[in-house]
N, C-alpha and C. Protein backbone atom coordinates (compact mmCIF):
# COMPACT_ATOMS: atom_id res chain seq x y z
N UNK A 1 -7.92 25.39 -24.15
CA UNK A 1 -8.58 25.04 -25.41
C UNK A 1 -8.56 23.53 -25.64
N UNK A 2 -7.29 22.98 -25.31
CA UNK A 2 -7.57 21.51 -25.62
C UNK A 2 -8.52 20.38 -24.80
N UNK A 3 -9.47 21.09 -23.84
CA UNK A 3 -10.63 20.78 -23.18
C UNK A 3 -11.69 20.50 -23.68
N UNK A 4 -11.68 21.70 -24.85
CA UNK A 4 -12.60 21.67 -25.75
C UNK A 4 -12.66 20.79 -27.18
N UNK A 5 -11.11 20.94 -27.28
CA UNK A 5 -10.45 20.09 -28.81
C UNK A 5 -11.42 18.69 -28.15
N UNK A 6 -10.92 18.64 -26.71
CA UNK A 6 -10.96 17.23 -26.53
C UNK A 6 -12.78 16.43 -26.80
N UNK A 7 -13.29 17.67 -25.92
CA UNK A 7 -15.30 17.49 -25.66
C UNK A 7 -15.47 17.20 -27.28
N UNK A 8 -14.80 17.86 -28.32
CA UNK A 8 -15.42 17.68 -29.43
C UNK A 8 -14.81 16.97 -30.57
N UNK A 9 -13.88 15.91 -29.67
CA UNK A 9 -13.39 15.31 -31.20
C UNK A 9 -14.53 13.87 -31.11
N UNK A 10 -14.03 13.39 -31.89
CA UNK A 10 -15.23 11.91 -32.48
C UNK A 10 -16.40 12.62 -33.81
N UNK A 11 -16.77 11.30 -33.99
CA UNK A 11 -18.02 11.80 -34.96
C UNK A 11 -18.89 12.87 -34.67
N UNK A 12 -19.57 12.29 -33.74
CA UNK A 12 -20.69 12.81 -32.74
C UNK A 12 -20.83 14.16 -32.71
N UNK A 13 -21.58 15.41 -32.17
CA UNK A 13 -21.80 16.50 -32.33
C UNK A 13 -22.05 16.07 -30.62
N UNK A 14 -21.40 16.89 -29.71
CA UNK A 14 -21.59 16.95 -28.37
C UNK A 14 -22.68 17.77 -28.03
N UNK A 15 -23.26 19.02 -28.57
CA UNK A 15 -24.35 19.53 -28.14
C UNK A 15 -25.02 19.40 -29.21
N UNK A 16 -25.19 18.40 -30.30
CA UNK A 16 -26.24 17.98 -30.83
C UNK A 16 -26.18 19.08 -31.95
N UNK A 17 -26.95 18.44 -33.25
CA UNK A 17 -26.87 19.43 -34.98
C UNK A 17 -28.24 19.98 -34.81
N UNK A 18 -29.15 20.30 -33.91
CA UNK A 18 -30.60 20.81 -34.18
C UNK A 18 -29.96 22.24 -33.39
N UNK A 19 -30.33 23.45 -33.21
CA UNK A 19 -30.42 24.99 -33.20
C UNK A 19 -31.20 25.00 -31.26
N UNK A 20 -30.47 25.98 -30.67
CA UNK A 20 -31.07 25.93 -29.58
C UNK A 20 -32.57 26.42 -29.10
N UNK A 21 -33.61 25.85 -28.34
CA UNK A 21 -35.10 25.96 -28.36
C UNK A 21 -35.38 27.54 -28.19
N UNK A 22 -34.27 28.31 -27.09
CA UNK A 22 -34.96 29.93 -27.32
C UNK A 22 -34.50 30.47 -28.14
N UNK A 23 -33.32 30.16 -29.17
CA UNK A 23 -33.14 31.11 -30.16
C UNK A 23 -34.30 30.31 -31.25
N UNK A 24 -34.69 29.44 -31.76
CA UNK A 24 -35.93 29.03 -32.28
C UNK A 24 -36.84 30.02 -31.70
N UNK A 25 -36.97 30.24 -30.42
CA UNK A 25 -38.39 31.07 -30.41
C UNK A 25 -38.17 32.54 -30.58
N UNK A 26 -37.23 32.63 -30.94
CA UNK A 26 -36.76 34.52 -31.42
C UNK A 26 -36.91 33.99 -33.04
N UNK A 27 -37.43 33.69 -33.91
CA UNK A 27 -37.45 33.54 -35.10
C UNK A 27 -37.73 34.92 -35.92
N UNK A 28 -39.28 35.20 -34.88
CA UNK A 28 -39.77 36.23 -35.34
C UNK A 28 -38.88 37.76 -35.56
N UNK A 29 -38.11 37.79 -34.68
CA UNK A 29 -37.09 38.76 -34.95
C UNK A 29 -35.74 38.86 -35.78
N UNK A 30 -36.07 37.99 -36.44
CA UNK A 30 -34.38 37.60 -37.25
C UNK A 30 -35.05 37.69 -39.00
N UNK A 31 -34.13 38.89 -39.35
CA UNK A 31 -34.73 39.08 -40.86
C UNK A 31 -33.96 38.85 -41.82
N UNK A 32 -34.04 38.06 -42.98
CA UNK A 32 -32.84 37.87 -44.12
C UNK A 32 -31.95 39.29 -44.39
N UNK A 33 -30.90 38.84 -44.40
CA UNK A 33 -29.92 40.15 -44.85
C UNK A 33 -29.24 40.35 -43.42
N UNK A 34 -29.79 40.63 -42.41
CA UNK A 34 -28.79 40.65 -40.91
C UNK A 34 -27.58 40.31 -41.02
N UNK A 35 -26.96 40.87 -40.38
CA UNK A 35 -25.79 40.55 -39.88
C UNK A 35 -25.73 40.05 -38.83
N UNK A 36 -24.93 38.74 -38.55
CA UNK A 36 -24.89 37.81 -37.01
C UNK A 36 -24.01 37.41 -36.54
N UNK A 37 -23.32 37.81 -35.28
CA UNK A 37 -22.22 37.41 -34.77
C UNK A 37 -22.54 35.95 -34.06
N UNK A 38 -22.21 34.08 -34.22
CA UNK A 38 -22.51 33.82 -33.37
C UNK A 38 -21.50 33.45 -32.05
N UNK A 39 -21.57 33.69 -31.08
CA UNK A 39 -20.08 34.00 -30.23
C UNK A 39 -20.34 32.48 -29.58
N UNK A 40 -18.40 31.58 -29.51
CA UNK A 40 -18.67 30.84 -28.72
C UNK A 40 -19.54 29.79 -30.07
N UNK A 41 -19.56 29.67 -30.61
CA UNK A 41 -20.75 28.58 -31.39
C UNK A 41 -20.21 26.81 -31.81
N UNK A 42 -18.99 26.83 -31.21
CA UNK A 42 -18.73 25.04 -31.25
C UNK A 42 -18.78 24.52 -32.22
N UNK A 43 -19.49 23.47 -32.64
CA UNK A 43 -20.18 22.83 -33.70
C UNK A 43 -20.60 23.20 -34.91
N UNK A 44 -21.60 24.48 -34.82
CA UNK A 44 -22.21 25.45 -35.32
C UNK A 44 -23.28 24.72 -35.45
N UNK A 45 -24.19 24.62 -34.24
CA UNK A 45 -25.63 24.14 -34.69
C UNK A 45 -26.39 25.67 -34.69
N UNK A 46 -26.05 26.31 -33.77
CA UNK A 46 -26.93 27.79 -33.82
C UNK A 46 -26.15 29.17 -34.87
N UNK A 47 -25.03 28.48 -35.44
CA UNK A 47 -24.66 29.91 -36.64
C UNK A 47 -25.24 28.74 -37.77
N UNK A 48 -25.66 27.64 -37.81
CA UNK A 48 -25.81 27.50 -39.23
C UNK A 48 -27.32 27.50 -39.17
N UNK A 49 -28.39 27.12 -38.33
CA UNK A 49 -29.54 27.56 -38.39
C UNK A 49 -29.94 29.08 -38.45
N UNK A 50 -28.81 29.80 -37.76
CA UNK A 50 -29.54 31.48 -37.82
C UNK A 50 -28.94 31.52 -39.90
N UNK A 51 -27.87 30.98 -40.15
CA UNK A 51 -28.14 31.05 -41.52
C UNK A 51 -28.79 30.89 -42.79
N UNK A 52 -29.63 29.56 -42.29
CA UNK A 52 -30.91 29.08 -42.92
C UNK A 52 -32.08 29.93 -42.75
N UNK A 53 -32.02 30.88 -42.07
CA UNK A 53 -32.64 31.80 -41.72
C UNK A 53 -32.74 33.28 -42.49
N UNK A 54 -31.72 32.74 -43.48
CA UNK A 54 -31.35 34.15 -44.19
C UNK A 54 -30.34 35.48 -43.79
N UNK A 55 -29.88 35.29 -42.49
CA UNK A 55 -28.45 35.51 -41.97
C UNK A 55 -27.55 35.99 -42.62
N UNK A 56 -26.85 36.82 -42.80
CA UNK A 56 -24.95 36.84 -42.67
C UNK A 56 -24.53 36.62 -41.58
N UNK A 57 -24.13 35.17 -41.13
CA UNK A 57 -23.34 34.83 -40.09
C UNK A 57 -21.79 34.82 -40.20
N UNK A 58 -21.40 35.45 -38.73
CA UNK A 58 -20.29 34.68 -38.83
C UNK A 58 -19.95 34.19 -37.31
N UNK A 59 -19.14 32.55 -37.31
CA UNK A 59 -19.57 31.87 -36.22
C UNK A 59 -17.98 31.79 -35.75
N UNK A 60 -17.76 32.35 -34.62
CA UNK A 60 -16.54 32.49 -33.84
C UNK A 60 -16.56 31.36 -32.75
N UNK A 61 -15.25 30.38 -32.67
CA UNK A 61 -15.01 29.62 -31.24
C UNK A 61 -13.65 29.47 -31.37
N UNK A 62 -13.47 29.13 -30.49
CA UNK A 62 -11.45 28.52 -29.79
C UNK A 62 -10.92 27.05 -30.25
N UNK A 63 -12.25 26.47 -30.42
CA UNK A 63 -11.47 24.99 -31.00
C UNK A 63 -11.31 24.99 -32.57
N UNK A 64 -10.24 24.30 -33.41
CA UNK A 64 -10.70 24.14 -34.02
C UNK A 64 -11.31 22.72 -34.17
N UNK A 65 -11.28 21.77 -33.82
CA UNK A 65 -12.30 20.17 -33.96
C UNK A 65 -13.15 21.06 -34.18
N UNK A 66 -13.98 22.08 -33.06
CA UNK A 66 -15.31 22.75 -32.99
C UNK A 66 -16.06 23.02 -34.55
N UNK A 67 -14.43 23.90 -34.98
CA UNK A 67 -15.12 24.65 -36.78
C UNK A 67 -15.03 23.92 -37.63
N UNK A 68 -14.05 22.71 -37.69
CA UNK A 68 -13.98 21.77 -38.65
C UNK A 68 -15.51 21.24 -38.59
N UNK A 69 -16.03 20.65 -37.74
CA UNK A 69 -17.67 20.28 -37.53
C UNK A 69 -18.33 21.06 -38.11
N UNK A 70 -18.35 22.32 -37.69
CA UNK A 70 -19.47 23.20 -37.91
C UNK A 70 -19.36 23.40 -39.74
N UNK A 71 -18.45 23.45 -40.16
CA UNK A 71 -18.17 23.79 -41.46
C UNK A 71 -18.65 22.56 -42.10
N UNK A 72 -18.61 20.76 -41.66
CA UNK A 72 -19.28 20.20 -42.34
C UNK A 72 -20.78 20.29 -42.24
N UNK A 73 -21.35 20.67 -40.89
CA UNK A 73 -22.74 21.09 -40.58
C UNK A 73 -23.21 21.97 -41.39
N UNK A 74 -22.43 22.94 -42.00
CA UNK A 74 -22.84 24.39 -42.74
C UNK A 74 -22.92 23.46 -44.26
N UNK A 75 -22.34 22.46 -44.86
CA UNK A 75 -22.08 22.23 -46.01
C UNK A 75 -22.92 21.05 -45.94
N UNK A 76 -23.63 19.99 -44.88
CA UNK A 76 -24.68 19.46 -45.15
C UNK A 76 -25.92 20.34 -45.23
N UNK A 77 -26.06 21.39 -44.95
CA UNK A 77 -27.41 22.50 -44.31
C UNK A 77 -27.13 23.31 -46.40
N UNK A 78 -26.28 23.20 -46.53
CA UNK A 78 -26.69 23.89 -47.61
C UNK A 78 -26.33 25.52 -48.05
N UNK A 79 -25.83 25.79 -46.62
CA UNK A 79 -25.38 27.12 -45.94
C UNK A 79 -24.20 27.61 -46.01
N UNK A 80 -24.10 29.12 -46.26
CA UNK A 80 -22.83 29.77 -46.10
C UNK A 80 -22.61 30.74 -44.97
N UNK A 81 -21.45 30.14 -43.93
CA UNK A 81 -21.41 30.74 -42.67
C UNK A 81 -19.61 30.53 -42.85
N UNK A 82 -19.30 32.14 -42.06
CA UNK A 82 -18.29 32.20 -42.33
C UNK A 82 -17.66 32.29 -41.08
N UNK A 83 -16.58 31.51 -40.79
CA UNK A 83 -15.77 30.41 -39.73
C UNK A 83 -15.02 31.38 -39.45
N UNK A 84 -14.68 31.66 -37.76
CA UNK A 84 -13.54 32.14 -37.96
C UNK A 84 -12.53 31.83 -36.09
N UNK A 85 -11.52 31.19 -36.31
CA UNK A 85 -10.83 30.58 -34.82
C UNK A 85 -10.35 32.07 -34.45
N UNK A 86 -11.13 31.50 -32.72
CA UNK A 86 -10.70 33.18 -32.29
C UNK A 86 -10.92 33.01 -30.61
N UNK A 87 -9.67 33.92 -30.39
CA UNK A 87 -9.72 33.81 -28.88
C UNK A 87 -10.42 34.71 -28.08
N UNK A 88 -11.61 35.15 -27.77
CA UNK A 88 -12.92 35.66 -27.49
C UNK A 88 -12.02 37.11 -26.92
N UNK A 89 -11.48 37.02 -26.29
CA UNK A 89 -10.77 38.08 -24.72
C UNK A 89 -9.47 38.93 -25.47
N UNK A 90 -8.95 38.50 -26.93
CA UNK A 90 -8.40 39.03 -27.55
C UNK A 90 -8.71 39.22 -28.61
N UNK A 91 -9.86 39.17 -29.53
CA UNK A 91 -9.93 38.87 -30.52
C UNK A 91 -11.04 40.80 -31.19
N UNK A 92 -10.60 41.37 -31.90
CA UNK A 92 -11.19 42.37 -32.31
C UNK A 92 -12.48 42.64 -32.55
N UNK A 93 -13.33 42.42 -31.87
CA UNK A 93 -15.12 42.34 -32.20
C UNK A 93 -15.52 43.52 -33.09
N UNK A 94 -14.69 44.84 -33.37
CA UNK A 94 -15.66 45.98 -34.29
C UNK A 94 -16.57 46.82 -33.29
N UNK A 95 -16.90 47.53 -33.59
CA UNK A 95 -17.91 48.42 -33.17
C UNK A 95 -19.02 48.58 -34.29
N UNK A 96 -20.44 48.87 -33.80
CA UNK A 96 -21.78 49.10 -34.85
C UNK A 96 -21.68 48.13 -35.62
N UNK A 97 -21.50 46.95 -35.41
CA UNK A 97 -20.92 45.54 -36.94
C UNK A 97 -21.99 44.77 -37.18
N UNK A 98 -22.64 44.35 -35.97
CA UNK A 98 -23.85 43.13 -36.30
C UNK A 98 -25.16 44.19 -35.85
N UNK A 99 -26.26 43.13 -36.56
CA UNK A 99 -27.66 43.12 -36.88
C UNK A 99 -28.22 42.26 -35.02
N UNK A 100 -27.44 41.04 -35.03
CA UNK A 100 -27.78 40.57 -34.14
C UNK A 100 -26.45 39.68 -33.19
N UNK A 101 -26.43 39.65 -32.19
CA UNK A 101 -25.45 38.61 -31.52
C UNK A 101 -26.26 37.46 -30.30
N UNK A 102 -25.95 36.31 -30.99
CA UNK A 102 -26.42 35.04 -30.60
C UNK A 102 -25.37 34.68 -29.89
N UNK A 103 -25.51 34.61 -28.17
CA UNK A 103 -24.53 34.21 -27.04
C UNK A 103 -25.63 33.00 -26.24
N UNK A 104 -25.26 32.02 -26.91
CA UNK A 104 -25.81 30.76 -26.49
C UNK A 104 -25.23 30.25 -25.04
N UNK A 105 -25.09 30.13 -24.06
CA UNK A 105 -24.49 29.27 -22.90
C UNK A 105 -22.93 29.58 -23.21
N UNK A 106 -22.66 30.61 -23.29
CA UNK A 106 -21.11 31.08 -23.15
C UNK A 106 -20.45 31.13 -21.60
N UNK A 107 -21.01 30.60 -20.74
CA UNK A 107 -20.77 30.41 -19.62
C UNK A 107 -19.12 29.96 -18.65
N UNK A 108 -18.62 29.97 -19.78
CA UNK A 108 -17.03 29.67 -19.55
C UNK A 108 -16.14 30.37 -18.57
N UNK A 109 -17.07 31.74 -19.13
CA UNK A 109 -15.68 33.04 -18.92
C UNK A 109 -16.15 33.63 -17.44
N UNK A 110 -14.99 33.11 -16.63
CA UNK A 110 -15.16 33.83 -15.49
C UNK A 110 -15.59 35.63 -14.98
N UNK A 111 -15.85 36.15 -13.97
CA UNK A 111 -16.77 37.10 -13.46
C UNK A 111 -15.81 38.26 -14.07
N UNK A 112 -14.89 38.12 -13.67
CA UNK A 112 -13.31 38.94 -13.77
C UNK A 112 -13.07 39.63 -15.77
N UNK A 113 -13.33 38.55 -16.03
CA UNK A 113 -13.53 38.50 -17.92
C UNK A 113 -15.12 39.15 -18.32
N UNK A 114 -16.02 38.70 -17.77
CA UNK A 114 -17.53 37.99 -17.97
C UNK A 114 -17.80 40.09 -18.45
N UNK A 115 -17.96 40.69 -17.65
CA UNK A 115 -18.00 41.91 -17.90
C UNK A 115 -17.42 42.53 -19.39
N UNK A 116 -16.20 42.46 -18.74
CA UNK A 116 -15.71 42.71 -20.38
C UNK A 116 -16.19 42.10 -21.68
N UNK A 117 -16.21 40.98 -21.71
CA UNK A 117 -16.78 40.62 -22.79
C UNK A 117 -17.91 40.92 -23.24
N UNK A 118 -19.04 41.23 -21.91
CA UNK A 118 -20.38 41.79 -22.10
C UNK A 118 -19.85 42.97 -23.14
N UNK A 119 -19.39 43.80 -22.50
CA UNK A 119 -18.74 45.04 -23.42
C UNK A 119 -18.50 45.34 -24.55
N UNK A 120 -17.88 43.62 -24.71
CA UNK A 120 -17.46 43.39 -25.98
C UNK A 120 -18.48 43.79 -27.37
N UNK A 121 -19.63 42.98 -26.72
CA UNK A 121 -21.19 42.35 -27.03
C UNK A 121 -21.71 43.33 -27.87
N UNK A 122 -21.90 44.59 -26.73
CA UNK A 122 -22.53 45.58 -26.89
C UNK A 122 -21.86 46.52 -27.63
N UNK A 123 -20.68 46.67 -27.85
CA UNK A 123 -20.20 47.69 -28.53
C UNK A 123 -20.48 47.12 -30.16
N UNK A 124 -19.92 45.61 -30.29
CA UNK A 124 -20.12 45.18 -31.52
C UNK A 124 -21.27 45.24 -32.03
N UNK A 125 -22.91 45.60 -31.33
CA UNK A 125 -24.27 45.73 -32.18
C UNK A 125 -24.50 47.02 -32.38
N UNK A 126 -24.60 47.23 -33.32
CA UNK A 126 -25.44 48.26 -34.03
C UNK A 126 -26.12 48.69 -33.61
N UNK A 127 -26.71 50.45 -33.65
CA UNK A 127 -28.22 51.03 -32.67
C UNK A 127 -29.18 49.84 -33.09
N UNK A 128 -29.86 49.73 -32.23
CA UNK A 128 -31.33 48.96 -32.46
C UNK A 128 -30.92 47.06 -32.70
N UNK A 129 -29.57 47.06 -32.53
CA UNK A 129 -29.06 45.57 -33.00
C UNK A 129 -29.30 44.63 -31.30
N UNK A 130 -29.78 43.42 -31.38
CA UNK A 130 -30.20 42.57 -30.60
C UNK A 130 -29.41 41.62 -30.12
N UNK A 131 -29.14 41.96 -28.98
CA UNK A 131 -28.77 40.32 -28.30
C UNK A 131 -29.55 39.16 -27.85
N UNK A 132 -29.10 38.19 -27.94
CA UNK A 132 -30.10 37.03 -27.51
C UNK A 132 -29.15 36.39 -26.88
N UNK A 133 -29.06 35.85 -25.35
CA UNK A 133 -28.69 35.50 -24.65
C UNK A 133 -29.59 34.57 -24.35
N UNK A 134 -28.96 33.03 -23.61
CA UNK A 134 -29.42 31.99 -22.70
C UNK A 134 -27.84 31.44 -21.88
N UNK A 135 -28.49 31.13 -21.05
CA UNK A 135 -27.77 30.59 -19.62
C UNK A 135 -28.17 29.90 -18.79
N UNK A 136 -27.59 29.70 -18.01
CA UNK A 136 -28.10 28.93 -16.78
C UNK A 136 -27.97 29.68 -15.73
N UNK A 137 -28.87 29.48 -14.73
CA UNK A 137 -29.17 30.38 -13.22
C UNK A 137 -28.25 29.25 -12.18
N UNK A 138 -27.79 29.62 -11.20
CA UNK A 138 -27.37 28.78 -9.70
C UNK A 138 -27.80 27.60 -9.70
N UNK A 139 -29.30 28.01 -10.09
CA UNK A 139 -30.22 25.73 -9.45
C UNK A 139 -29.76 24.95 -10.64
N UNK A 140 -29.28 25.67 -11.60
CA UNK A 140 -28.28 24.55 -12.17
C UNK A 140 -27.04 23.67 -11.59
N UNK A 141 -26.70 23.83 -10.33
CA UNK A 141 -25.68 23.21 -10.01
C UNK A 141 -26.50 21.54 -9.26
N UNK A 142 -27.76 21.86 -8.91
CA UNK A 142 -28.30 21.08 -8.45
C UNK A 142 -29.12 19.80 -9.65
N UNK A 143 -29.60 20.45 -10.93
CA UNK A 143 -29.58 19.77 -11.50
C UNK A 143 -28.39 18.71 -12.49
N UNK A 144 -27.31 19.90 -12.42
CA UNK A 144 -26.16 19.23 -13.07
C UNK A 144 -26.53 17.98 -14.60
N UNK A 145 -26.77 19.28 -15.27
CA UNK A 145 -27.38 18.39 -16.45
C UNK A 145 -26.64 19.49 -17.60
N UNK A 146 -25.32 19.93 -17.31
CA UNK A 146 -24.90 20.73 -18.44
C UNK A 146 -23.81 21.91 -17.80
N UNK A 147 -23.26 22.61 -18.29
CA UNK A 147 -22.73 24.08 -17.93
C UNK A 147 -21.80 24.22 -16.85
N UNK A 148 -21.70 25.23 -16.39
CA UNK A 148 -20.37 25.27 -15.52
C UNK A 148 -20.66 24.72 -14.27
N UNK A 149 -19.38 24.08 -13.32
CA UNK A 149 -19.63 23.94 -11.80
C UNK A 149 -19.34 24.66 -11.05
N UNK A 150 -18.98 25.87 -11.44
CA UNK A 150 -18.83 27.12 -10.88
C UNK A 150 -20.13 28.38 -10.69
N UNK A 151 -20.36 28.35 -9.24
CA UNK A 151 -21.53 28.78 -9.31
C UNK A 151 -21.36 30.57 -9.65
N UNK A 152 -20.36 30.90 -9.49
CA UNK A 152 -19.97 32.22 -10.04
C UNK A 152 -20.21 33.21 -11.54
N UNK A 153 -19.95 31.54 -12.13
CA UNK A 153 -20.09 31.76 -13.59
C UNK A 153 -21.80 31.72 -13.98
N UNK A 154 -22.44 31.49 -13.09
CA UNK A 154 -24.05 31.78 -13.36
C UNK A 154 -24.19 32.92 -13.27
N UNK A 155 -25.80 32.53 -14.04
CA UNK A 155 -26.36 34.30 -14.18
C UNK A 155 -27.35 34.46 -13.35
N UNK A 156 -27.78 35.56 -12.61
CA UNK A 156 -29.30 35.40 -12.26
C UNK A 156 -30.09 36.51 -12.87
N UNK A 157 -31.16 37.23 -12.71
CA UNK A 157 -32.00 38.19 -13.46
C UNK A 157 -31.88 39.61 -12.96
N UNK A 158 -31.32 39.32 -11.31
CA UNK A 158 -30.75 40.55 -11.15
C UNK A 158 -29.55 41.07 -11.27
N UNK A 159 -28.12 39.97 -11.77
CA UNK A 159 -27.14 40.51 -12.41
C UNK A 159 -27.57 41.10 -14.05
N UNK A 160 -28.27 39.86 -14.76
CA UNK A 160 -28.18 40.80 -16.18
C UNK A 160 -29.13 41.93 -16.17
N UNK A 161 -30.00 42.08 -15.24
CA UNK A 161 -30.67 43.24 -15.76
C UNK A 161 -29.66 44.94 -15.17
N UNK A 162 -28.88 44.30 -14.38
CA UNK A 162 -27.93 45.31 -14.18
C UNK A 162 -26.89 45.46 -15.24
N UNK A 163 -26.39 44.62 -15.91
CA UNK A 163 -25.65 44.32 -16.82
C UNK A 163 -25.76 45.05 -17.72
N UNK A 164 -27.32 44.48 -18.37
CA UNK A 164 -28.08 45.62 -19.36
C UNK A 164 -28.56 46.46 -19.21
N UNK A 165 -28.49 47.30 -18.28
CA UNK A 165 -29.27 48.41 -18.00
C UNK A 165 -29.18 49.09 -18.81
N UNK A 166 -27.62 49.32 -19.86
CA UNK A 166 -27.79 50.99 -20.69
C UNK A 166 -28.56 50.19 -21.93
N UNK A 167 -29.44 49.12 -21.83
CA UNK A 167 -29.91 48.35 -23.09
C UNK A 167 -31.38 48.39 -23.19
N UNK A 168 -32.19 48.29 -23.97
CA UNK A 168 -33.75 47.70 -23.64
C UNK A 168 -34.18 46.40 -23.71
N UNK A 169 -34.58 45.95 -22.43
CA UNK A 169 -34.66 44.46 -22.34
C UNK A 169 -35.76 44.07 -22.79
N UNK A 170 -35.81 43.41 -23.90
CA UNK A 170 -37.25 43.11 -24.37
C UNK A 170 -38.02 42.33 -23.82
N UNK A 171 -37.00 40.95 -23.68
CA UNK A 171 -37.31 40.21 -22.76
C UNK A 171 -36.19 39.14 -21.92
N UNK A 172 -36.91 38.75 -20.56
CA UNK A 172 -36.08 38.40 -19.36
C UNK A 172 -36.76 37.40 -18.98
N UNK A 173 -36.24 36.29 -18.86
CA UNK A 173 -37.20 35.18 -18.34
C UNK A 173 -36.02 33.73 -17.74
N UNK A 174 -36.73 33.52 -16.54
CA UNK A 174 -35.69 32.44 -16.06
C UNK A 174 -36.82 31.53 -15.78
N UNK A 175 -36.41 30.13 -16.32
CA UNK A 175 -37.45 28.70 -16.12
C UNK A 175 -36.73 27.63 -16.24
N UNK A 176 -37.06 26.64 -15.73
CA UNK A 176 -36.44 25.28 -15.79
C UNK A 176 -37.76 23.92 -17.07
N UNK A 177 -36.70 23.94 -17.76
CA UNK A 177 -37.21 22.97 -18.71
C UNK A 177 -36.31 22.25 -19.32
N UNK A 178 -36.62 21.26 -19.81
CA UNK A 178 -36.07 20.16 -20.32
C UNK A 178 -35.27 20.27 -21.97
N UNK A 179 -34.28 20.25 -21.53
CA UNK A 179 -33.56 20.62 -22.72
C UNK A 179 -32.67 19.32 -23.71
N UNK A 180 -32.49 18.86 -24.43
CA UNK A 180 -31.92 18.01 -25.13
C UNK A 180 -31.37 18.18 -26.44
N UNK A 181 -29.82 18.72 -25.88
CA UNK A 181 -28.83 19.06 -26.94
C UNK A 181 -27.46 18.21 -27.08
N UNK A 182 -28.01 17.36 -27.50
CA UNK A 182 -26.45 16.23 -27.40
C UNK A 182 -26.23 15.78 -25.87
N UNK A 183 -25.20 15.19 -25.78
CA UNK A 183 -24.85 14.60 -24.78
C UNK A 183 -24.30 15.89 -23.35
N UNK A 184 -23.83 16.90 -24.61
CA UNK A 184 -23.79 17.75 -23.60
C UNK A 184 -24.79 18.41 -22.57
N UNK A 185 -26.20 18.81 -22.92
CA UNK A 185 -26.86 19.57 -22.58
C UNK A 185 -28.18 18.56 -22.32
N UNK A 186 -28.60 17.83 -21.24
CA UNK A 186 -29.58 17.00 -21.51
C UNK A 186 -30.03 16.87 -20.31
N UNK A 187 -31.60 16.88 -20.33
CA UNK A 187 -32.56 17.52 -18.96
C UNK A 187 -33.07 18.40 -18.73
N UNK A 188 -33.63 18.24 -17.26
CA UNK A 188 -34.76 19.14 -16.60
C UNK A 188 -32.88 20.65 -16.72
N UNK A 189 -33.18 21.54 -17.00
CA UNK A 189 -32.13 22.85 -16.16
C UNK A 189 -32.75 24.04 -16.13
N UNK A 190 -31.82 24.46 -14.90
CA UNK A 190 -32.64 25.91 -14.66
C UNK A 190 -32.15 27.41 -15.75
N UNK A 191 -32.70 27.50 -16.33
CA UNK A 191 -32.41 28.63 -17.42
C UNK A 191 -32.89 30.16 -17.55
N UNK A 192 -32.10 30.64 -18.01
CA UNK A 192 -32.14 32.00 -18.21
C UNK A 192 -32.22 32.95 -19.28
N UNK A 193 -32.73 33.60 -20.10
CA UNK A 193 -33.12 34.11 -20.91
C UNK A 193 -33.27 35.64 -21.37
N UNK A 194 -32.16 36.02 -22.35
CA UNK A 194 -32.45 37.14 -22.58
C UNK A 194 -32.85 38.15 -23.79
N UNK A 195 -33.44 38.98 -24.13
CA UNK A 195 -33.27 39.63 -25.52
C UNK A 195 -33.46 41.06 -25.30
N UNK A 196 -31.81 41.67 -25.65
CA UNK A 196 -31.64 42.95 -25.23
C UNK A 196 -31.25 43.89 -26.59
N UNK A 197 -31.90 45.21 -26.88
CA UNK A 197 -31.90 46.31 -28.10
C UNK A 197 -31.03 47.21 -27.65
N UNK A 198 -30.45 47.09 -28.64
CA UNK A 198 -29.04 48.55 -27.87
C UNK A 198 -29.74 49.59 -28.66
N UNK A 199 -29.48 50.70 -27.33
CA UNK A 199 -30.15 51.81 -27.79
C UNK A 199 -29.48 52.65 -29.13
């Protein structure tokens, strides 16, 4: 954790205060009143925009530098998102709980974990409740403009669609585009994309 204390102390917002570009393009599916887990959320640029959104968020990470930020981000935005420090691999997710779960570049958690936590995911949404997933694919190691250096910890389209199989994948899409999220996340990368309906 103090890897992370560390990426995120200073003023600065390391992956930047604007909301990530594919959860922007899931707008259309996000309805006031939801319930939103956002897992992993740092800063909180993507739990306090899904809140401006009309949301019940609540935005889970391991640092706290991370929530101290995000909580001033939530209180310049105008927003009520509710914070909570938590160690992902121990931490009680609920069953049937959220409307939606926003797993932005959670890319941390090794192959060994990575499953389980999927598990986690899915048990915590509700019938008909949505995941929205982004990642990075392998040719990210070549662009090296963000995310893990472990090529293990990538995704490709034929692990998650195995992943999700007991799910309905609405949609699946891997492309390389130019992304600019703070210092962390900046450039051409190869990306991955998901939005899955639990049955």
């Amino acid at each position: 954790m103090s890897v992370w204390n560390e990426r995120y102390a200073g003023e600065e917002y390391h992956f930047g205060i604007e909301p990530n570009a594919f959860l922007v393009t899931q707008q259309a599916r996000l309805k006031p009143g939801m319930t939103c887990l956002a897992v992993a959320d740092g800063e909180g640029r993507n739990g306090v925009w899904l809140a401006q959104q009309g949301l019940h968020v609540l935005s889970v990470d391991s640092s706290p530098v991370a929530l101290e930020k995000a909580r001033k981000l939530a209180q310049q935005r105008g927003v009520t998102v509710q914070f909570e420090q938590v160690d992902l691999m121990q931490w009680q997710w609920g069953e049937n709980k959220f409307d939606v779960v926003a797993a932005i570049f959670i890319q941390f958690v090794p192959p060994a974990l990575r499953e389980q936590m999927f598990e986690y995911i899915k048990r915590s949404l509700k019938p008909d409740g949505l995941l929205m997933l982004q990642g990075y694919t392998p040719r990210q190691l070549e662009y090296r403009t963000g995310g893990p250096s472990q090529a293990e910890n990538l995704y490709t389209a034929t692990m998650l669609r195995e992943v999700f199989a007991d799910m309905d994948i609405l949609h699946l899409s891997e492309h390389d585009d130019i992304i600019r999220e703070g210092a962390g996340h900046s450039g051409m990368s190869a990306l991955i994309d998901v939005v899955a309906s639990k049955k």
